[in-house]
Protein backbone atom coordinates (compact mmCIF):
# COMPACT_ATOMS: atom_id res chain seq x y z
CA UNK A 1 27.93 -28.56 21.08
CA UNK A 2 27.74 -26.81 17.93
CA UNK A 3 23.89 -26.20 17.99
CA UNK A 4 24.68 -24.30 21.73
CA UNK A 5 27.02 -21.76 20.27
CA UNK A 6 24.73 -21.29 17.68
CA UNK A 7 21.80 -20.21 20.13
CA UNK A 8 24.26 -18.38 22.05
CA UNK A 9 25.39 -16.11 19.25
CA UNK A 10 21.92 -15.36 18.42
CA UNK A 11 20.94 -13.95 21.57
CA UNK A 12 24.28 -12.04 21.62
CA UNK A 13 23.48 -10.17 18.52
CA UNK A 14 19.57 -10.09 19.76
CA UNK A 15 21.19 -7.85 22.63
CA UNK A 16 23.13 -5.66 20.24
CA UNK A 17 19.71 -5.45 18.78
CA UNK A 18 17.86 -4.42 21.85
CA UNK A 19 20.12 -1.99 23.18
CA UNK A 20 20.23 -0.27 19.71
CA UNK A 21 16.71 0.37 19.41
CA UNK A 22 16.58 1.85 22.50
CA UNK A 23 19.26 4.33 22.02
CA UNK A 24 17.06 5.22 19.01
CA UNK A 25 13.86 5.17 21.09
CA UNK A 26 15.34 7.21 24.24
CA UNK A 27 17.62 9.39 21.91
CA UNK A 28 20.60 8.62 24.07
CA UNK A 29 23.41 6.26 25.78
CA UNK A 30 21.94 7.26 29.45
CA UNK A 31 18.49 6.78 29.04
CA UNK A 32 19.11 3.66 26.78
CA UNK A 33 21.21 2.32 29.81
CA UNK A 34 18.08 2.85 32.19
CA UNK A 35 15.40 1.50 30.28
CA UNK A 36 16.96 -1.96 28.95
CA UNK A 37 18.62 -1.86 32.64
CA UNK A 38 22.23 -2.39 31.77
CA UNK A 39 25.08 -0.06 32.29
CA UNK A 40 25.74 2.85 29.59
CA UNK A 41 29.11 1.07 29.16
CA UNK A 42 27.26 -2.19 28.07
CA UNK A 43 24.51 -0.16 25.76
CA UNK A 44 27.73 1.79 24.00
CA UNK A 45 29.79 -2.05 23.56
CA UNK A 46 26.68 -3.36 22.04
CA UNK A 47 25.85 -0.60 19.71
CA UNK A 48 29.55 -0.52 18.70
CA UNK A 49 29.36 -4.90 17.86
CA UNK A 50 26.16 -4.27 15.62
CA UNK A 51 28.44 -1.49 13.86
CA UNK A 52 31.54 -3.79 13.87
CA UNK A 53 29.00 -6.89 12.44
CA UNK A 54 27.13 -4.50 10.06
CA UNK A 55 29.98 -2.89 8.68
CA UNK A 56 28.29 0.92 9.16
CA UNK A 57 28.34 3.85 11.65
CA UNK A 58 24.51 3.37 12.83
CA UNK A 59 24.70 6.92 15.11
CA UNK A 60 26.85 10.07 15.25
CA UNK A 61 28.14 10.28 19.13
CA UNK A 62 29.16 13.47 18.69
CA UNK A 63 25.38 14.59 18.37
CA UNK A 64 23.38 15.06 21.41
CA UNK A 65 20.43 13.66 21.10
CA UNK A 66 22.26 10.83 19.47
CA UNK A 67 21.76 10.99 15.38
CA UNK A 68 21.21 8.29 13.10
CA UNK A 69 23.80 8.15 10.51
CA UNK A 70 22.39 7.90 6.50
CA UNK A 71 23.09 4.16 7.17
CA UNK A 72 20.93 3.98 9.84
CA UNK A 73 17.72 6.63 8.59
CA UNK A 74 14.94 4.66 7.36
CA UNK A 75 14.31 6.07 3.82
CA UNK A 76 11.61 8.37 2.99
C-alpha cells in the first residue's frame, strides 16, 4: 500500500512539473492550458503546488507574458 502512494505522489509532482514548463515554454496560463490540454485553472493549481513544495515564487502573474522570478531564471 505504501509503495502505491509513493508512485502516486510522483506523478502528482511530475504534473506540477509538466504544466510548469509549459507556462515557461508558451509564456502564459492560456496557452499552457491548451497545449498540456488541461484547464487554465488546473495549469495555475499546479504551478502554485511546485511553489508551495519548492518553497519559491517560480513566475510573476502580474507580468504578461508570464516572468520568471530570480528563483526561477537559469543563471547566466
Amino acid at each position: 500500500m505504501g509503495e502505491v502512494l509513493v508512485v502516486l505522489r510522483i506523478d502528482v509532482r511530475l504534473e506540477w512539473f509538466v504544466s510548469s514548463l509549459a507556462v515557461v515554454d508558451t509564456d502564459g496560463f492560456g496557452a499552457a492550458a491548451e497545449t498540456t490540454h488541461r484547464s487554465q485553472l488546473r495549469v495555475s493549481m499546479h504551478v502554485a503546488a511546485l511553489e508551495r513544495e519548492a518553497g519559491v515564487t517560480l513566475c510573476d502573474r502580474r507580468e504578461r507574458p508570464v516572468a520568471l522570478t530570480a528563483a526561477r531564471s537559469p543563471s547566466r
